[in-house]
C-alpha atoms as a PDB file:
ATOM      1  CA  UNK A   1      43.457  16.345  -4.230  1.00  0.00           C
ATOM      2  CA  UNK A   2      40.558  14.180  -2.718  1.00  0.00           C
ATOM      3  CA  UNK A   3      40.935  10.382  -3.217  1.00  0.00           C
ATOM      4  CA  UNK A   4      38.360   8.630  -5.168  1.00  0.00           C
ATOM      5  CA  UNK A   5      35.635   7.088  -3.642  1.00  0.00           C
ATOM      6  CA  UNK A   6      34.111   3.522  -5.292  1.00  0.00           C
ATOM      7  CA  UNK A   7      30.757   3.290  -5.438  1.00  0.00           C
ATOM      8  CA  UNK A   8      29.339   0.570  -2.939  1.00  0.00           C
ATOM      9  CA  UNK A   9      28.346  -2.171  -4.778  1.00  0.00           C
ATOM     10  CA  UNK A  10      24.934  -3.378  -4.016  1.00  0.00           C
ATOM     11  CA  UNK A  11      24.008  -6.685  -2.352  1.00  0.00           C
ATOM     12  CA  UNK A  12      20.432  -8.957  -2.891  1.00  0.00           C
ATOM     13  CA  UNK A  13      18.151  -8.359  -0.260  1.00  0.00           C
ATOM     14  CA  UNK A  14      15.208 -10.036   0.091  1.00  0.00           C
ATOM     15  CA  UNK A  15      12.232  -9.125   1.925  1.00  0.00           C
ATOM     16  CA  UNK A  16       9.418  -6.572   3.141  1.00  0.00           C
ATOM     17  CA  UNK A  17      10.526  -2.884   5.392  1.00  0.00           C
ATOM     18  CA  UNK A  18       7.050  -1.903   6.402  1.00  0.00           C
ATOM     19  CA  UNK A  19       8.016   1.853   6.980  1.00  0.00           C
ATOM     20  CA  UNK A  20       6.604   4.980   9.029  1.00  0.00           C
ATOM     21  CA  UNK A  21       6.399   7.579   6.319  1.00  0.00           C
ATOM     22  CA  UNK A  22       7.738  10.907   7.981  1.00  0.00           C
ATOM     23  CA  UNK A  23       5.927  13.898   7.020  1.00  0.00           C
ATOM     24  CA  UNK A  24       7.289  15.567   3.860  1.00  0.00           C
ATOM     25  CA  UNK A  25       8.809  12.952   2.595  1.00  0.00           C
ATOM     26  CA  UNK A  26       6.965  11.133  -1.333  1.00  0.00           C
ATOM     27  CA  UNK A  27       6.928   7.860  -1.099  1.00  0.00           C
ATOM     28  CA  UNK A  28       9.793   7.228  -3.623  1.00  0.00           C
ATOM     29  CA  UNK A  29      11.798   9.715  -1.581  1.00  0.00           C
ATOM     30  CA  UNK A  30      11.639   7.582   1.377  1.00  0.00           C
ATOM     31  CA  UNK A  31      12.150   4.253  -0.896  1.00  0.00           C
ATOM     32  CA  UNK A  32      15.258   5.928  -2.173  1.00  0.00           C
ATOM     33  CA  UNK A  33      17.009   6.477   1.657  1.00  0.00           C
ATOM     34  CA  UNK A  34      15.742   2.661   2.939  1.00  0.00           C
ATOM     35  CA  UNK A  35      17.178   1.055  -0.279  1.00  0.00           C
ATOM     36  CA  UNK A  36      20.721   3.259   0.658  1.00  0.00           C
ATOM     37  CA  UNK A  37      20.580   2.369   3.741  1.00  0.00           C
ATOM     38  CA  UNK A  38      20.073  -1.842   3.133  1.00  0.00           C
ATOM     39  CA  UNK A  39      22.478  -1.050  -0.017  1.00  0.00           C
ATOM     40  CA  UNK A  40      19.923  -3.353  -1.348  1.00  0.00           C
ATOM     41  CA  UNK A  41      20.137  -3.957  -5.879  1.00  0.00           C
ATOM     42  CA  UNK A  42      15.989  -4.300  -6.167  1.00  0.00           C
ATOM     43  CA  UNK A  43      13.321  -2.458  -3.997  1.00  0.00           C
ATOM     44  CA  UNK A  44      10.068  -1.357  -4.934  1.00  0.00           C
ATOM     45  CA  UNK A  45       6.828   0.438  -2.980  1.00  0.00           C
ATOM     46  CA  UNK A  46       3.224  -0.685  -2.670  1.00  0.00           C
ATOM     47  CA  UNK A  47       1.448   2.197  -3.557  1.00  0.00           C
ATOM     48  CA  UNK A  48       2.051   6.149  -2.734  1.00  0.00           C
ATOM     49  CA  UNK A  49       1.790   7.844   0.220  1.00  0.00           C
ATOM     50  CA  UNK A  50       1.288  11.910  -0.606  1.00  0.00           C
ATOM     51  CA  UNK A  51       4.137  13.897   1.215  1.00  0.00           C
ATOM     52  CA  UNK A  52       1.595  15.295   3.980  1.00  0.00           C
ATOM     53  CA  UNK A  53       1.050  12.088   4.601  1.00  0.00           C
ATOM     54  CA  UNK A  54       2.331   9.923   7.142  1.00  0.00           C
ATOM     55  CA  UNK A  55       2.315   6.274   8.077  1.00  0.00           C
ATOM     56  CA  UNK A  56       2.744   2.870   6.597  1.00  0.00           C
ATOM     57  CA  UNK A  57       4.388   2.368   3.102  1.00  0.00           C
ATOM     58  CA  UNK A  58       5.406  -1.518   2.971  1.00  0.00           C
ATOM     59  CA  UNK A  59       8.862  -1.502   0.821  1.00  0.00           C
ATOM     60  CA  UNK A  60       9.471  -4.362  -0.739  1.00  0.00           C
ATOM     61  CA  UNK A  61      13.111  -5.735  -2.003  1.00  0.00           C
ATOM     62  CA  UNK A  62      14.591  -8.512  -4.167  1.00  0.00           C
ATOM     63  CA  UNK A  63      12.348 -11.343  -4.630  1.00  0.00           C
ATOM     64  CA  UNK A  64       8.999  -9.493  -2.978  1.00  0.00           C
ATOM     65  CA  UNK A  65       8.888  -7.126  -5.708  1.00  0.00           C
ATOM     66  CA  UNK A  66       7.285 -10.155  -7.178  1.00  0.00           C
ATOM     67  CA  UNK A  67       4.359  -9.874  -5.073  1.00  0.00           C
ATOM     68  CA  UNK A  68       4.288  -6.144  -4.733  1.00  0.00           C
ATOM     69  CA  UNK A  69       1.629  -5.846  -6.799  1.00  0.00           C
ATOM     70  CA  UNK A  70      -0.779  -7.840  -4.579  1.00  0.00           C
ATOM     71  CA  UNK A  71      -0.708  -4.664  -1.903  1.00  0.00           C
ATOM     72  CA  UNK A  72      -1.298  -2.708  -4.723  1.00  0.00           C
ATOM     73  CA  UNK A  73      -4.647  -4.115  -4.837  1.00  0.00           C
ATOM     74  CA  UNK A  74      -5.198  -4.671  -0.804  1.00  0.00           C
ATOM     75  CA  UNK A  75      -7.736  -2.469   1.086  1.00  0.00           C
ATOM     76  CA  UNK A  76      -6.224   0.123   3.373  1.00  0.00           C
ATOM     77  CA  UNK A  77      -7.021   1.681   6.327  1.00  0.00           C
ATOM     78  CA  UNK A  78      -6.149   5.570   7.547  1.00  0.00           C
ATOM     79  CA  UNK A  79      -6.778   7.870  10.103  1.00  0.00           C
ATOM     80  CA  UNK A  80      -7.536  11.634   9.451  1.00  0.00           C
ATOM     81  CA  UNK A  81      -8.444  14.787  10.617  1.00  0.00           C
ATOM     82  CA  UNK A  82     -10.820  16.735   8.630  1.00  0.00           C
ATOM     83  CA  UNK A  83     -10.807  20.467   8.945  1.00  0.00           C
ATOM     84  CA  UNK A  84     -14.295  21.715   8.488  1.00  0.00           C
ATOM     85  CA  UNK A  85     -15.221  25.482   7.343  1.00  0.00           C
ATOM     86  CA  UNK A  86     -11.335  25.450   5.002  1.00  0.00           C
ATOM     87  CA  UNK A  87     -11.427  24.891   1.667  1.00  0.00           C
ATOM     88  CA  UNK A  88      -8.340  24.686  -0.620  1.00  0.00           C
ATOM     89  CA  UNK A  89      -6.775  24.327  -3.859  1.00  0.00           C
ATOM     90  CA  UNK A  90      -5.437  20.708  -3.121  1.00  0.00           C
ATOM     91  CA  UNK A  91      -8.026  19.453  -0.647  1.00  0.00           C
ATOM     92  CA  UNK A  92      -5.015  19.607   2.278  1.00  0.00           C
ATOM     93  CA  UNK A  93      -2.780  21.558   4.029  1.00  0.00           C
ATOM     94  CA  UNK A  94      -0.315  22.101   0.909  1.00  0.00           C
ATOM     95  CA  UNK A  95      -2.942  24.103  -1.248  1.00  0.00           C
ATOM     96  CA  UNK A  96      -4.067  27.698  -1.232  1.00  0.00           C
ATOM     97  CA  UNK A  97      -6.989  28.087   0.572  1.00  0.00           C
ATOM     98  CA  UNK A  98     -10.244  29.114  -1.509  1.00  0.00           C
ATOM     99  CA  UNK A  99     -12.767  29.382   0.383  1.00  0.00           C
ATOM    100  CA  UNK A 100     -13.547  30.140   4.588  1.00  0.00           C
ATOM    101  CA  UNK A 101     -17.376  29.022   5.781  1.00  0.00           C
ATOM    102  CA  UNK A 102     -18.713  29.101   9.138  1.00  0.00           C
ATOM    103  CA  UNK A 103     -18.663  25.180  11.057  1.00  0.00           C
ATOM    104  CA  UNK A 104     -22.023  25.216  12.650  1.00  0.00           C
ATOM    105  CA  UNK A 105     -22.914  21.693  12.803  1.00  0.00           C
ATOM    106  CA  UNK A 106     -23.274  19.090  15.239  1.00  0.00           C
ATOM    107  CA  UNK A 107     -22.173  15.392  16.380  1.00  0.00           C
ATOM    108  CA  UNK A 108     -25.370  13.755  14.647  1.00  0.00           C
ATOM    109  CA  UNK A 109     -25.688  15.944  11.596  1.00  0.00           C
ATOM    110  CA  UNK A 110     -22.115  14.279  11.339  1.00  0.00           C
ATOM    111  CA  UNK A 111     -23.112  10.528  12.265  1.00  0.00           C
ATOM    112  CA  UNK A 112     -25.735  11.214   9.261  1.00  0.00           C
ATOM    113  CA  UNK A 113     -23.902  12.763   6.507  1.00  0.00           C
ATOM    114  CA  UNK A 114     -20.851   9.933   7.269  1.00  0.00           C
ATOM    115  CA  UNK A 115     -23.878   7.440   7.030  1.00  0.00           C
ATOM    116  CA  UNK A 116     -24.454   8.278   3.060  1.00  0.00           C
ATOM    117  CA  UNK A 117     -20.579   7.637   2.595  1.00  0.00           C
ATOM    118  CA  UNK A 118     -20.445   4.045   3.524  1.00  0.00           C
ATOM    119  CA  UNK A 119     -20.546   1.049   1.047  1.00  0.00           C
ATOM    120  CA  UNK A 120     -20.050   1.383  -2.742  1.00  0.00           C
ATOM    121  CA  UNK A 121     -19.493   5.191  -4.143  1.00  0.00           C
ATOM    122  CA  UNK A 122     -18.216   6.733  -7.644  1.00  0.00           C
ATOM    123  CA  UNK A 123     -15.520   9.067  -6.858  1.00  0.00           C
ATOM    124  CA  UNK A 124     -13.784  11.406  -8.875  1.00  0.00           C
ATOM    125  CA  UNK A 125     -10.050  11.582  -8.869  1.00  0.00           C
ATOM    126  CA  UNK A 126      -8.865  15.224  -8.245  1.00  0.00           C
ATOM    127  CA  UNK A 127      -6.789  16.898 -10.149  1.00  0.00           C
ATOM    128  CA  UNK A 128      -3.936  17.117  -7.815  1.00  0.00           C
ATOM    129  CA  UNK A 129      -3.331  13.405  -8.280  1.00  0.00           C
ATOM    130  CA  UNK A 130      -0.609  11.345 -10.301  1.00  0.00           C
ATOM    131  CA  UNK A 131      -2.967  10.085 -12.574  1.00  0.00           C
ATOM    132  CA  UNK A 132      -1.917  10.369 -16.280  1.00  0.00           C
ATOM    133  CA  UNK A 133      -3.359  12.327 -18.926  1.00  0.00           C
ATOM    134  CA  UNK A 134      -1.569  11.952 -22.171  1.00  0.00           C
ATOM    135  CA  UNK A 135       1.586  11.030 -20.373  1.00  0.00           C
ATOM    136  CA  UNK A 136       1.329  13.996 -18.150  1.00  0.00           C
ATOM    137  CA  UNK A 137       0.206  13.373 -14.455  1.00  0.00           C
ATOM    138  CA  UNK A 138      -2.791  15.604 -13.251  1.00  0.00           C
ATOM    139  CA  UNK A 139      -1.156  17.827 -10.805  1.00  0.00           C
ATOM    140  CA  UNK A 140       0.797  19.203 -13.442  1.00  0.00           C
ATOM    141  CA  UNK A 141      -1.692  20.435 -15.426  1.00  0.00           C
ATOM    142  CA  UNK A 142      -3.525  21.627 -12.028  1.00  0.00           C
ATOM    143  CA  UNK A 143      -0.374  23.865 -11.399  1.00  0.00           C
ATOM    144  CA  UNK A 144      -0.858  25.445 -14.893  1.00  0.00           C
ATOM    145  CA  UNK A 145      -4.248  26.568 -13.885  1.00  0.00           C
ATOM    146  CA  UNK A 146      -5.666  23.893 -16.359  1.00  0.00           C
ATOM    147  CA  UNK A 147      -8.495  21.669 -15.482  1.00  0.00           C
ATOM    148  CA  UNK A 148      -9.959  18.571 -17.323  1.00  0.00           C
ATOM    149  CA  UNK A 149     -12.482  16.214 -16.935  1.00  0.00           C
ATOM    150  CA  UNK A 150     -12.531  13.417 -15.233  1.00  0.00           C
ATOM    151  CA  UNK A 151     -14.444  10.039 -15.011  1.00  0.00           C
ATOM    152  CA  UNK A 152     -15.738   9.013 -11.981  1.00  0.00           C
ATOM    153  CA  UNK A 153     -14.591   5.882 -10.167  1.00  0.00           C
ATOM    154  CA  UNK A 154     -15.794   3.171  -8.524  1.00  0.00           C
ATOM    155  CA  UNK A 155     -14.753   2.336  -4.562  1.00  0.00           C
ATOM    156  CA  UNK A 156     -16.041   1.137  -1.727  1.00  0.00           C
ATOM    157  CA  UNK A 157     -15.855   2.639   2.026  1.00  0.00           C
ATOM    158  CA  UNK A 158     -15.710  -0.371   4.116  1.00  0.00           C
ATOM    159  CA  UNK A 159     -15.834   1.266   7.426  1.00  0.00           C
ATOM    160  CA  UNK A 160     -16.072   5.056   8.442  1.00  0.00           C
ATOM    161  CA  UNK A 161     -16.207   6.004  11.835  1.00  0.00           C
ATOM    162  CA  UNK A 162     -15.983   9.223  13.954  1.00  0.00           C
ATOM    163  CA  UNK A 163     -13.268   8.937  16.579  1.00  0.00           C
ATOM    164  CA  UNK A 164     -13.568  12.246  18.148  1.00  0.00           C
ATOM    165  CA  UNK A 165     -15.109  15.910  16.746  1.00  0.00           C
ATOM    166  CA  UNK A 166     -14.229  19.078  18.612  1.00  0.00           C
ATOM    167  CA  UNK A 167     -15.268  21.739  15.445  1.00  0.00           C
ATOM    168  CA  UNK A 168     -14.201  22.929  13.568  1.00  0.00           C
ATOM    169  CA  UNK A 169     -11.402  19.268  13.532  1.00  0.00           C
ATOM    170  CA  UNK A 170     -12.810  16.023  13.022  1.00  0.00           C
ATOM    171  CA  UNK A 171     -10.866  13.009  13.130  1.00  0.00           C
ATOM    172  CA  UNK A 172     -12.018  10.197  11.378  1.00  0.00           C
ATOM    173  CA  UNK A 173     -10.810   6.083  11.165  1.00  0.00           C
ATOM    174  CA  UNK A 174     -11.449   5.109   6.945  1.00  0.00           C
ATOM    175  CA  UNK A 175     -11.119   1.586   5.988  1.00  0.00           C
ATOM    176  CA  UNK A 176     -11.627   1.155   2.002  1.00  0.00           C
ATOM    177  CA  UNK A 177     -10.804  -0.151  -1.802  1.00  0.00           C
ATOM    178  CA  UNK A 178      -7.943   0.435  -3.616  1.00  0.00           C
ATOM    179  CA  UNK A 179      -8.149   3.774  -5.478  1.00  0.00           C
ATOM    180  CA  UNK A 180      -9.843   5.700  -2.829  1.00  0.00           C
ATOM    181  CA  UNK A 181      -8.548   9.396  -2.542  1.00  0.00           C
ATOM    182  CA  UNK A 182      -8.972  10.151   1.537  1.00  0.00           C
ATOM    183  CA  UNK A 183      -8.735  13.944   0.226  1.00  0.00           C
ATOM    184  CA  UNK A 184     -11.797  13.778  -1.900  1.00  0.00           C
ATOM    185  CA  UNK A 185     -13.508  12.146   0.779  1.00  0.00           C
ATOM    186  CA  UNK A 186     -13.225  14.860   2.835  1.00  0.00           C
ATOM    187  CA  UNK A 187     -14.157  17.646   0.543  1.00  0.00           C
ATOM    188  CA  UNK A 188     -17.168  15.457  -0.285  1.00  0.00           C
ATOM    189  CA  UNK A 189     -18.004  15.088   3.387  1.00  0.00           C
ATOM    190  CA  UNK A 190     -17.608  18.649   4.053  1.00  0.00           C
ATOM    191  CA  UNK A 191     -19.840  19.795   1.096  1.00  0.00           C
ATOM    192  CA  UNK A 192     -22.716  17.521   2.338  1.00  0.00           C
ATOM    193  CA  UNK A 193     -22.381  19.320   5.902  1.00  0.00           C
ATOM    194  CA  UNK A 194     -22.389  22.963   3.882  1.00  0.00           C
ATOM    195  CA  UNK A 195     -19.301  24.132   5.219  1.00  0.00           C
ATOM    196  CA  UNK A 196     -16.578  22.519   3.084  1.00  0.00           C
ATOM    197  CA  UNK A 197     -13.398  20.443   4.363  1.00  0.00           C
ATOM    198  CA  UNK A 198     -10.071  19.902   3.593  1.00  0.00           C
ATOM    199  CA  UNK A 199      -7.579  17.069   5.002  1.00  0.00           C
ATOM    200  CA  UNK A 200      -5.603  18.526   7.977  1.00  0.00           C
ATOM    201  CA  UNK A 201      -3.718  15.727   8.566  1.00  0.00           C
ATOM    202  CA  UNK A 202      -3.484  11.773   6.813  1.00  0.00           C
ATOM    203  CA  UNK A 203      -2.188   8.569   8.272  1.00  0.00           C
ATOM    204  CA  UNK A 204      -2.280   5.530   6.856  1.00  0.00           C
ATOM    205  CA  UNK A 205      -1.770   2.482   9.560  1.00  0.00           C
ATOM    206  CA  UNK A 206      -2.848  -0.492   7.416  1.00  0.00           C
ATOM    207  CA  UNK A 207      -2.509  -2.534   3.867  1.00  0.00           C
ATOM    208  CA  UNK A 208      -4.244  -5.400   3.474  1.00  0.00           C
ATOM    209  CA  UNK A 209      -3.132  -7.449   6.433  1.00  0.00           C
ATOM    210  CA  UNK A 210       0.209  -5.200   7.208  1.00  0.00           C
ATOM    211  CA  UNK A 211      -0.564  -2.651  10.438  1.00  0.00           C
ATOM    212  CA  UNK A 212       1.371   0.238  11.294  1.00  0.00           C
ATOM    213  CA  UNK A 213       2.209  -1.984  14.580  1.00  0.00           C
ATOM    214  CA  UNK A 214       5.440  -3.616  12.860  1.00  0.00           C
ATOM    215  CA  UNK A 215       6.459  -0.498  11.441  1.00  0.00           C
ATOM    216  CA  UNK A 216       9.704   1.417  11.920  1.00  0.00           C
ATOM    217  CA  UNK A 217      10.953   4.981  11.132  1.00  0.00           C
ATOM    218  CA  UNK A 218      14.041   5.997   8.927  1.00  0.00           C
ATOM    219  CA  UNK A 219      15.683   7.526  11.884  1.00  0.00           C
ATOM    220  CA  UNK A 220      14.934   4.215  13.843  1.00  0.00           C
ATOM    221  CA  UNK A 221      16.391   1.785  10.568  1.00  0.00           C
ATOM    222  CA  UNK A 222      19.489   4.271  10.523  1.00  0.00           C
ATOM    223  CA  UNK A 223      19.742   3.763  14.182  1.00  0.00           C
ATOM    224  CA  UNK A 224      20.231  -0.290  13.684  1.00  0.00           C
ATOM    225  CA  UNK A 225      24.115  -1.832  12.855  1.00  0.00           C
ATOM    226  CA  UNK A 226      24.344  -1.836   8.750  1.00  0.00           C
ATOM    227  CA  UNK A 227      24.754  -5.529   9.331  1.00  0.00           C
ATOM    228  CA  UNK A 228      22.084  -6.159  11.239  1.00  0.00           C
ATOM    229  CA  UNK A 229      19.454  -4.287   9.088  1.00  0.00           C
ATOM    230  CA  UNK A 230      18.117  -6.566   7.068  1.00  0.00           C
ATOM    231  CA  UNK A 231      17.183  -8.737   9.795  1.00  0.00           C
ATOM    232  CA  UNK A 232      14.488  -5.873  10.434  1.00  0.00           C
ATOM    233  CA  UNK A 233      13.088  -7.011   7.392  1.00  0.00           C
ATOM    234  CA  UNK A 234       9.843  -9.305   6.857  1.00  0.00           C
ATOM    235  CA  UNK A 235      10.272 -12.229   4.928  1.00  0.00           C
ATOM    236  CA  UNK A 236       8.857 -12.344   1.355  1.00  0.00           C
ATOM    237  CA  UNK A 237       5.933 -14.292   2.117  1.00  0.00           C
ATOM    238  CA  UNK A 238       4.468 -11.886   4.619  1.00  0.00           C
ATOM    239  CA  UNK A 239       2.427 -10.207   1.320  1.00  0.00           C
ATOM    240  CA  UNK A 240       0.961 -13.816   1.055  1.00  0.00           C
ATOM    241  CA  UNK A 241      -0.541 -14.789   4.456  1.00  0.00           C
ATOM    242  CA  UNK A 242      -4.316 -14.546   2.640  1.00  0.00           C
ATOM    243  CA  UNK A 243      -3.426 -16.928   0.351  1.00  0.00           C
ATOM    244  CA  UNK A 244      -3.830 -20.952   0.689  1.00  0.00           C
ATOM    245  CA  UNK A 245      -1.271 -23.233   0.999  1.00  0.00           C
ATOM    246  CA  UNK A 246       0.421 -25.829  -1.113  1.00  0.00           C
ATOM    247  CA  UNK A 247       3.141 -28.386   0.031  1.00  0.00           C
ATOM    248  CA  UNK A 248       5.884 -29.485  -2.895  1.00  0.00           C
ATOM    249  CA  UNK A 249       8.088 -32.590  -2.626  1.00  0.00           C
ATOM    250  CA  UNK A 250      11.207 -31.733  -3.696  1.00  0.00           C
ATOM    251  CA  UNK A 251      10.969 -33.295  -7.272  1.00  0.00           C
ATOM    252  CA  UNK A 252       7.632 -31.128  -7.774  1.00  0.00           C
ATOM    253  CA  UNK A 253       9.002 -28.400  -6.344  1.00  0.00           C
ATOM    254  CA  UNK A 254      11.596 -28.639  -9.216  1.00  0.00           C
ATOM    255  CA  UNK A 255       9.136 -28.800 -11.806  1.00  0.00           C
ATOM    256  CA  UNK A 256       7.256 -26.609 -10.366  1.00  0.00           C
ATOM    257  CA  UNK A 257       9.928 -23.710 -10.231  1.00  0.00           C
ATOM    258  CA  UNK A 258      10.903 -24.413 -14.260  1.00  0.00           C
ATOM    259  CA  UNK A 259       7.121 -23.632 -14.724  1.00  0.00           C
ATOM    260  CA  UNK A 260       5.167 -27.067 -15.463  1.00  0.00           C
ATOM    261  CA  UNK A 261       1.551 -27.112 -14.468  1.00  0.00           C
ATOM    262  CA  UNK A 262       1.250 -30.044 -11.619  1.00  0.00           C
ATOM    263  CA  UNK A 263      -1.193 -32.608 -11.786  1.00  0.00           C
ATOM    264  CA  UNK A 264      -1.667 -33.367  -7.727  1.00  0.00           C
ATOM    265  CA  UNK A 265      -2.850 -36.033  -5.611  1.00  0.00           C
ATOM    266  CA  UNK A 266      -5.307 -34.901  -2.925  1.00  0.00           C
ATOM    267  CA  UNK A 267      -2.472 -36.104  -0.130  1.00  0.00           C
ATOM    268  CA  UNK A 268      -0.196 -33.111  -1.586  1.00  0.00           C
ATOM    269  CA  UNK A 269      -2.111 -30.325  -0.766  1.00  0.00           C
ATOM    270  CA  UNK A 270      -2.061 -29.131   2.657  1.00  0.00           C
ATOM    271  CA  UNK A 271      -4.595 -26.485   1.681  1.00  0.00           C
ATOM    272  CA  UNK A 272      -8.342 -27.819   1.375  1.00  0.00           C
ATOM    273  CA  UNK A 273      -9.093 -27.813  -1.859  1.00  0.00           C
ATOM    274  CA  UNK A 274     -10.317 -24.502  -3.445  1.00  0.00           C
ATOM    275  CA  UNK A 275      -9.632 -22.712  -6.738  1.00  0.00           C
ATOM    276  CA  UNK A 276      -7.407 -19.682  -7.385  1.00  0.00           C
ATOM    277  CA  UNK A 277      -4.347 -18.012  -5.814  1.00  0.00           C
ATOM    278  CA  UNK A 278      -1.983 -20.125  -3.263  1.00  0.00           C
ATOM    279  CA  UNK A 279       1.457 -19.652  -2.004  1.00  0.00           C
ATOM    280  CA  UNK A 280       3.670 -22.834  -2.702  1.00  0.00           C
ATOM    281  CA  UNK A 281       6.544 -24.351  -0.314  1.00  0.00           C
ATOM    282  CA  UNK A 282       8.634 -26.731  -0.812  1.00  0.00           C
ATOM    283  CA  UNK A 283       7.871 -29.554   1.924  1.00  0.00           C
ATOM    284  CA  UNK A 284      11.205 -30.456   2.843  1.00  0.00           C
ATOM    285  CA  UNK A 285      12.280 -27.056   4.519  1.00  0.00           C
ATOM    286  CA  UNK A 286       9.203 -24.665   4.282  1.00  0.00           C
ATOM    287  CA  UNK A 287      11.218 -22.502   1.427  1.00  0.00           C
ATOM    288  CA  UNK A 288       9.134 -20.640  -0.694  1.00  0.00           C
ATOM    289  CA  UNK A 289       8.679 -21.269  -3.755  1.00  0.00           C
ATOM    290  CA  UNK A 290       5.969 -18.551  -5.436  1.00  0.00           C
ATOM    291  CA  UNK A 291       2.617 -18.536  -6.446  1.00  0.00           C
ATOM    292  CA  UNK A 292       0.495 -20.504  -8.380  1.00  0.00           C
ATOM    293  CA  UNK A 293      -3.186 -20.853  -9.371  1.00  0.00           C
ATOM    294  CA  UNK A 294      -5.165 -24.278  -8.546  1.00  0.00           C
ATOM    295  CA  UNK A 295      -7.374 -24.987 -11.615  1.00  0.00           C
ATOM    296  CA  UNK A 296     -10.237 -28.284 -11.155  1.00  0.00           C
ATOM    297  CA  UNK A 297      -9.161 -28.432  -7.658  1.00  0.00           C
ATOM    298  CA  UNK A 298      -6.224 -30.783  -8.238  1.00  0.00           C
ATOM    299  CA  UNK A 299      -4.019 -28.982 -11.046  1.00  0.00           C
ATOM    300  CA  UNK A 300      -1.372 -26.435  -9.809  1.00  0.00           C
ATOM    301  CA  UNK A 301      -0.224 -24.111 -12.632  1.00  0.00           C
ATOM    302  CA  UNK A 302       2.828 -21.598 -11.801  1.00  0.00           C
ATOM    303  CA  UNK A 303       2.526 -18.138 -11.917  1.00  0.00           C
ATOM    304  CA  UNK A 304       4.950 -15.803  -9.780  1.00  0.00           C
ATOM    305  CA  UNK A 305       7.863 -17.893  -9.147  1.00  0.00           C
ATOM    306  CA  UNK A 306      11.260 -17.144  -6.435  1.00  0.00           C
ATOM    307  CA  UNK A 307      14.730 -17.448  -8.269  1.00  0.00           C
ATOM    308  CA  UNK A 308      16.711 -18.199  -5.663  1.00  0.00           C
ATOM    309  CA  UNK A 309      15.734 -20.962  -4.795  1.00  0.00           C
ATOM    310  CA  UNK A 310      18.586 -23.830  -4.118  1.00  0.00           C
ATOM    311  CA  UNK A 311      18.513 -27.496  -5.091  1.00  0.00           C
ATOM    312  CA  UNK A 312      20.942 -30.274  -3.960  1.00  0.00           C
ATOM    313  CA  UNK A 313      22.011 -31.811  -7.046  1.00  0.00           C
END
């Protein structure tokens, strides 16, 4: 009879995994083997990855779940390779192809059509996306054979350049706004060249201020002593580098983590002074401390706040 196992009980962690999303892997997928490997209690991801797609997917556990939210919003940057003259049901290599056109086009026909796709754009979300109708994502209904409308969105292509076209493949670097579906991109851009496109191959190598650089495969984590692991890990404040900073005292630090708005004196801000978002320290021993909003320049209210911090009594 085979002896009973105990589950391994799970330990805070507390930091940022900036993963290399394999290939055929979703994003929670690959959130579900880093967590097991950390044996972390609290992880989280910054935004989906489809499983064609490869690159990086910042995970964040313990106390940067707080601030996941802030990638959510980042801009993000991919590379691609568009497959002109190939249609298909999903607008990438995991759909039925519909439709096969001659590629007759050339290097500045391309530079021009890529031209009318930079700056501000409405998009429209395609229907094999997660997006929610009635509690139902999209792509299920897609798979049914049903199609519905869909509004138009707003986003903005930042920068869109050709690195290299040798037809009918052409590989593209995309830097844009949150909400910006590379797939539909290239369907659009192949329907302005006449030949239609779909997405041969996705990878995304930044959010926000995070770059592919840093980033580490699940066969590479796995490779590192389960001790050691979480010293792989980015410290919680690496989704915060954008933001302004704010010194604390230890006393205001106090008040400031038991959420009382602060009135300061100029000499307690490091930052110069500005409105909105900063990250907060406490002076003492650079620990974090959250985030907080600075309203009339000298008046620091809480608003995402770390729990572990420790006080001497």
């Amino acid at each position: 009879m085979a002896s009973f196992q105990p589950k391994k009980k799970r330990v805070p962690v507390h930091g940022v995994l900036l993963l290399d999303k394999p290939v055929g892997h979703s994003s929670n997928d690959a959130l579900i083997a880093a967590k097991r490997l950390l044996n972390a209690e609290k992880a989280g991801h910054t935004g989906t990855l489809d499983p064609f797609a490869t690159g990086l997917l910042p995970l964040c556990f313990g106390e940067a779940t707080k601030f996941a939210q802030d990638l959510l919003e980042a801009d993000k940057t991919y590379e691609t390779v568009v497959h002109l003259g190939v249609q298909t049901t999903t607008g990438d290599t995991e759909g039925e192809v519909l439709q096969t056109l001659e590629v007759d086009v050339t290097p500045e026909q391309i530079a021009t059509v890529l031209e009318r796709f930079r700056g501000p754009q409405e998009q429209t979300p395609p229907m094999y996306s997660a997006l929610k109708r009635d509690g139902k994502p999209l792509y299920e209904y897609a798979r049914a054979g049903i199609t519905l409308e869909r509004e138009a969105r707003p986003v903005v292509i930042h920068a869109l350049e050709m690195l290299q076209y040798q037809a009918p493949y052409l590989h593209l670097r995309v830097c844009c706004s949150k909400g910006t579906y590379i797939r539909v991109l290239g369907e659009d851009i192949g329907a302005a060249l006449g030949c239609g496109a779909h997405l041969q191959a996705l990878r995304r190598t930044g959010v926000g201020v995070l770059t592919l650089k840093d980033g580490i495969t699940l066969e590479q984590f796995a490779a590192i002593p389960e001790s050691e692991r979480a010293t792989s890990l980015m410290p919680v404040d690496a989704l915060l580098t954008s933001f302004p900073v704010v010194e604390l005292p230890e006393v205001l630090a106090q008040r400031f983590l038991q959420g009382q708005r602060l009135s300061l004196g100029k000499e307690q801000i490091s930052a110069p002074e500005q409105l909105g978002r900063v990250r907060v320290y406490r002076r003492e021993d650079q620990q974090l401390l959250g985030t907080g909003l600075m309203q009339e320049f000298t008046v620091l209210a809480p608003e995402r706040l770390i729990s572990t911090v420790q006080f001497q009594n």
